[in-house]
Protein backbone atom coordinates (compact mmCIF):
# COMPACT_ATOMS: atom_id res chain seq x y z
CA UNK A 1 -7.57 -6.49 41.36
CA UNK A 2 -5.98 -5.95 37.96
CA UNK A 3 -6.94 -2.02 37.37
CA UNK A 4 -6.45 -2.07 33.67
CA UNK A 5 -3.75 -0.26 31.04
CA UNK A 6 -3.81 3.31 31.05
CA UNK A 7 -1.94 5.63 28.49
CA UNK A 8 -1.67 9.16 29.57
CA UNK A 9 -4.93 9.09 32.15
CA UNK A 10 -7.18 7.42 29.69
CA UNK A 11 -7.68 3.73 29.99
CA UNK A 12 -5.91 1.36 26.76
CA UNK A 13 -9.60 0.70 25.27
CA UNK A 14 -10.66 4.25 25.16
CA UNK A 15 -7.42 5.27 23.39
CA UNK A 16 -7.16 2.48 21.03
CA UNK A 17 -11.12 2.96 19.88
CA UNK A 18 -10.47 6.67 20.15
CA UNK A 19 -7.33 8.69 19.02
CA UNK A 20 -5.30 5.55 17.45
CA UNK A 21 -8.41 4.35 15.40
CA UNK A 22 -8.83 8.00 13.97
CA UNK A 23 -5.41 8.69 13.64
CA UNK A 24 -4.87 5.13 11.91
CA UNK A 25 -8.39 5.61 9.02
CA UNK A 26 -6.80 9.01 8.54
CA UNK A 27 -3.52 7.54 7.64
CA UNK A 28 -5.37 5.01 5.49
CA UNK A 29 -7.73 6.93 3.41
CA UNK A 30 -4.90 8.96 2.75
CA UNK A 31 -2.15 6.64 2.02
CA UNK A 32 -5.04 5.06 -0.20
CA UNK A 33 -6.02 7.89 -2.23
CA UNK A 34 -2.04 8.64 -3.25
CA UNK A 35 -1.22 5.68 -4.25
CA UNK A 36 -4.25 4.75 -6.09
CA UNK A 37 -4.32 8.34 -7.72
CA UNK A 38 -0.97 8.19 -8.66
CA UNK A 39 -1.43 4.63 -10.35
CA UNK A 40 -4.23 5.62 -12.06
CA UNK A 41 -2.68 9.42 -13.21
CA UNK A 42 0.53 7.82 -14.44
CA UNK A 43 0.06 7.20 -17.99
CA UNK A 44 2.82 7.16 -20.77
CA UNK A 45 1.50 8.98 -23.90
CA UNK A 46 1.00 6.60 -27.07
CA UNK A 47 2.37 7.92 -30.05
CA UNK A 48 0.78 4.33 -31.82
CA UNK A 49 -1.88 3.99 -33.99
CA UNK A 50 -4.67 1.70 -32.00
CA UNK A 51 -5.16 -1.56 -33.79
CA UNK A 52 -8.65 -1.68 -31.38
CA UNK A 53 -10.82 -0.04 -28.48
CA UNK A 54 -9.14 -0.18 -25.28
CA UNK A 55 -12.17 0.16 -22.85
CA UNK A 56 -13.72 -3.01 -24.01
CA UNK A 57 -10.15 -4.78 -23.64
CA UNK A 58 -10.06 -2.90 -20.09
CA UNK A 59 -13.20 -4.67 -18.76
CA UNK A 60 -12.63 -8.15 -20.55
CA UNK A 61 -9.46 -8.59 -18.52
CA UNK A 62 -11.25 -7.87 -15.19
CA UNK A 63 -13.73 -10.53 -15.95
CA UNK A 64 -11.70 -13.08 -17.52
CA UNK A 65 -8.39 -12.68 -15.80
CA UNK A 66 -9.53 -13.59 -11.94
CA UNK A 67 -8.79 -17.30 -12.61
CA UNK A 68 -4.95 -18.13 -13.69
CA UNK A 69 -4.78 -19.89 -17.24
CA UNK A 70 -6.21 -23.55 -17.55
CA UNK A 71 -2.34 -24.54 -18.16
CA UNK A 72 -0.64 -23.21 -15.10
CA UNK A 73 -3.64 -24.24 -13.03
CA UNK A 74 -1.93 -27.38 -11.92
CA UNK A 75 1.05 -25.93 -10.82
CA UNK A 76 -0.63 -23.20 -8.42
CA UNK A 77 -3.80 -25.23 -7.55
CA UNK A 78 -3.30 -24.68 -4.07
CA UNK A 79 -2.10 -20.92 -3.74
CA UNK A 80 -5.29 -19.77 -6.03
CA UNK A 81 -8.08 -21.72 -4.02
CA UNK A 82 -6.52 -21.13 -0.82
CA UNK A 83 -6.15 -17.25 -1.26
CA UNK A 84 -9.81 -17.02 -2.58
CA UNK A 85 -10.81 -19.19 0.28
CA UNK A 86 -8.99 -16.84 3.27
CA UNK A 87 -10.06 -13.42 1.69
CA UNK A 88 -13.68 -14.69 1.27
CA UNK A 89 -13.83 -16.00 4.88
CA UNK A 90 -11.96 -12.68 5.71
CA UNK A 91 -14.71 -10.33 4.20
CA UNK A 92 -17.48 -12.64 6.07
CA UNK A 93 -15.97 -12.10 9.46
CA UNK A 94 -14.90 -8.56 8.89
CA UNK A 95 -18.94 -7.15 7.77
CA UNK A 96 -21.25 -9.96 8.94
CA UNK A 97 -19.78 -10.57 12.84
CA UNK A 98 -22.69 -8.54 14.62
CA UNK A 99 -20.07 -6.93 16.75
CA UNK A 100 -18.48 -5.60 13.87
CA UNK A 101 -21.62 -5.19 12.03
CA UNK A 102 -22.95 -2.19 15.19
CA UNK A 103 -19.08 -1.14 15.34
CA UNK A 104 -20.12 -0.14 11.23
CA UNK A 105 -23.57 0.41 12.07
CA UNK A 106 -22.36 3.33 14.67
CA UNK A 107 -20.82 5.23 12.04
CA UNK A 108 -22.24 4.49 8.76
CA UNK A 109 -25.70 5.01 10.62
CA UNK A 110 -27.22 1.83 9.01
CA UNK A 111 -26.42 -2.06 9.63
CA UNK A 112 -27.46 -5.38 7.93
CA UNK A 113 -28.12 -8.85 8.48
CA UNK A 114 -25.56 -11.08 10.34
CA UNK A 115 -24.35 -14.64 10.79
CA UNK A 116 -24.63 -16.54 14.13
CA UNK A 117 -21.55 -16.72 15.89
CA UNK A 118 -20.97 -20.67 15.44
CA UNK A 119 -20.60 -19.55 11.63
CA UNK A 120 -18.65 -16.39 12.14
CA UNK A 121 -16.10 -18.52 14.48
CA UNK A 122 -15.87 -21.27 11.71
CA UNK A 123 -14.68 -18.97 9.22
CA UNK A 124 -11.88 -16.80 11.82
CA UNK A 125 -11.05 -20.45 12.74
CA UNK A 126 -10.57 -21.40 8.34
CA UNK A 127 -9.35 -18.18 7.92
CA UNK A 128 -6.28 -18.32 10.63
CA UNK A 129 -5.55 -22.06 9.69
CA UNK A 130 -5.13 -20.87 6.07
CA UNK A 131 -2.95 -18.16 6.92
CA UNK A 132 -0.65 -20.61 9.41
CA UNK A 133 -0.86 -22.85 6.45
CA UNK A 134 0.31 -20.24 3.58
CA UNK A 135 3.24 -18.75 5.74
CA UNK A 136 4.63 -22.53 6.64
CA UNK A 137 4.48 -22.98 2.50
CA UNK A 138 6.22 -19.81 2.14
CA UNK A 139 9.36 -20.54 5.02
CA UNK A 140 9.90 -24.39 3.78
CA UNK A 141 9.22 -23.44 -0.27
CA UNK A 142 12.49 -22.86 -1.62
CA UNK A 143 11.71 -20.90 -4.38
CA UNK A 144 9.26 -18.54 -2.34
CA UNK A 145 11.70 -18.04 0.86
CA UNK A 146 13.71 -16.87 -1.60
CA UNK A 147 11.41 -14.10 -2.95
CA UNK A 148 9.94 -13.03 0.23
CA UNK A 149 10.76 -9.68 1.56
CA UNK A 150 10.52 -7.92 4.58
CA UNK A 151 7.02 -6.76 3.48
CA UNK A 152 5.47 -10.70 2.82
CA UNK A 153 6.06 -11.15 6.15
CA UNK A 154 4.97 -7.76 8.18
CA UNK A 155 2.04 -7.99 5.65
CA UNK A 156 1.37 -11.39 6.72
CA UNK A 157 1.68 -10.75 10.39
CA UNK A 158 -0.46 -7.41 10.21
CA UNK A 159 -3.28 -9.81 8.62
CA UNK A 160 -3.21 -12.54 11.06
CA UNK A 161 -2.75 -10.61 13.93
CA UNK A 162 -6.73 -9.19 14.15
CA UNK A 163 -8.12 -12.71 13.81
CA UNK A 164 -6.12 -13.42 16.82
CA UNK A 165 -6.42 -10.81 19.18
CA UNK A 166 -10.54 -10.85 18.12
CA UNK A 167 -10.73 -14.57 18.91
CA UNK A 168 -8.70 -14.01 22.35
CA UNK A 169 -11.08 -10.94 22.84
CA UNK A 170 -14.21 -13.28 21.88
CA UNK A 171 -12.84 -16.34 24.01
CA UNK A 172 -11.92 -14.30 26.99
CA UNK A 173 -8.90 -16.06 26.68
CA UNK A 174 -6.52 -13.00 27.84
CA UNK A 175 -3.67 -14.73 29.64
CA UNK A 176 -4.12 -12.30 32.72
CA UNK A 177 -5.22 -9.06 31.01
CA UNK A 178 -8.79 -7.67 31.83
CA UNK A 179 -11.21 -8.03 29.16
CA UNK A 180 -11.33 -4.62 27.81
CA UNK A 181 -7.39 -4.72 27.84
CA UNK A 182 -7.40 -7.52 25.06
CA UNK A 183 -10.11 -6.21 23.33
CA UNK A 184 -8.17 -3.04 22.89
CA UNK A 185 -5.18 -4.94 21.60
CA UNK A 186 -7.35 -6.13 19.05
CA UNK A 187 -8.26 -2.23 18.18
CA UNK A 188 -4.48 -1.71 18.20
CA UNK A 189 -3.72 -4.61 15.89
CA UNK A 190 -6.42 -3.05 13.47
CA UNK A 191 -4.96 -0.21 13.59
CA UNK A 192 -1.20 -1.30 13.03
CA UNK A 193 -3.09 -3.01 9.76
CA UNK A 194 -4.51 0.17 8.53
CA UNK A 195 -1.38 2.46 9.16
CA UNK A 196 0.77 -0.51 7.07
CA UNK A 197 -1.89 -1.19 4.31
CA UNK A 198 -1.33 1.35 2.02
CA UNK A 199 2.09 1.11 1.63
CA UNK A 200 2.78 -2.69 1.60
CA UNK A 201 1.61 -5.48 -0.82
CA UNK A 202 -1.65 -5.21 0.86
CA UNK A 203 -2.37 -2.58 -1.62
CA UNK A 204 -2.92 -5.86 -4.11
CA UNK A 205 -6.70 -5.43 -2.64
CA UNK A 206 -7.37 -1.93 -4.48
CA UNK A 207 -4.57 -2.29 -6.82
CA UNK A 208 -5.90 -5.50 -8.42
CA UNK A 209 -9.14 -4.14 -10.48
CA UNK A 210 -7.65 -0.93 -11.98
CA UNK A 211 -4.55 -2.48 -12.95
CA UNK A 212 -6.16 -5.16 -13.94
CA UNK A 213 -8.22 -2.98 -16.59
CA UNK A 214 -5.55 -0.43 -17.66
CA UNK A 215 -3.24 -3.79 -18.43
CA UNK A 216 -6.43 -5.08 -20.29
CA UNK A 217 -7.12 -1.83 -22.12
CA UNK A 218 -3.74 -1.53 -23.26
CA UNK A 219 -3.26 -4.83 -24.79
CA UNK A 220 -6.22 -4.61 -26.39
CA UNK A 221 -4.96 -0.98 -27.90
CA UNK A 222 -2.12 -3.03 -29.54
CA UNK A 223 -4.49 -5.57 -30.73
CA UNK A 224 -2.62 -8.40 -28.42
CA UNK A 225 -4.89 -10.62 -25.74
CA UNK A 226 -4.33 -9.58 -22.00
């Protein structure tokens, strides 16, 4: 009988939910609140006289600026739908899985409504397709094998690899591993996605609104549209 992993006396799952999940939320919040504070405290004086209000400039560009411009539409059709498309399904298997939803629940103290699992697997399913689908685009693209770095791919790999482990953990599908072995390989992928987060392109899903609005306010300083 397969007697499980064990790290140091303490079985894979109760490490992985334990000391690596604390450890990794830790790392996180922190890496988080540097980089975001030091976007956000960085500011060049300007010496200029302002032409206009920046604020209002600020929080035009975060409402206007979340769709590309009607003329390069066209060309990037498919990277902007598909992107919405995987984050959206992304966010509704991440907070509205009940799983997930008492895994919040236990330490926020409160939970919400969830979907039933025939919806929740329809959107892991859309969500890894998309993913599979955006990574083949990027290898056979020219133009964007040629841009990718090192951190595209990790990044990429860090994202898809929870939707995978969660829907091997959900499917019991573990290729020989007990149950709770598998599902903490999908605790340790989460982790491995918090602990790179901060300090990959993955920041793009904090960075995006207050960049967004300081580029905005500063335009609109100069009296130029963002």
């Amino acid at each position: 009988m397969n007697e499980g992993l064990y790290i140091q006396g303490i079985s894979l799952l109760d490490f992985a939910r334990g000391p690596a999940l604390r450890w990794a939320v830790v790392v996180f919040v922190i890496g988080v609140v540097w980089r975001l504070g030091a976007m956000l405290l960085y500011t060049r004086r300007d010496l200029s006289r302002p032409n206009a209000a920046s604020a209002p400039g600020g929080v035009k560009a975060l409402l206007t600026r979340s769709a590309p411009p009607h003329e390069l539409e066209k060309d990037i059709m498919f990277q902007h739908y598909s992107g919405y498309a995987w984050h959206i399904s992304m966010f509704l298997v991440l907070l509205l899985f009940a799983p997930h939803m008492l895994f919040f629940k236990g330490i926020l103290g409160f939970g919400w409504p969830t979907l039933p699992n025939l919806f929740i697997t329809i959107f892991t399913v859309l969500t890894m397709v998309l993913l599979l689908i955006l990574m083949v685009r990027r290898v056979t693209n020219p133009v964007l094998r040629q841009i990718s770095t090192t951190d595209d791919y990790v990044s990429w790999f860090a994202a898809f690899l929870p939707f995978l482990t969660g829907v091997m953990s959900y499917t019991h599908i573990t290729f020989g591993l007990r149950y709770e072995d598998m599902l903490a390989l999908h605790f340790l992928s989460i982790c491995f996605l918090l602990v790179w987060f901060p300090f990959s392109k993955l920041m793009h899903a904090i960075y995006i609104w207050p960049s967004r609005y300081k580029v905005g306010a500063a335009f609109a300083r100069r009296g130029v549209r963002a």
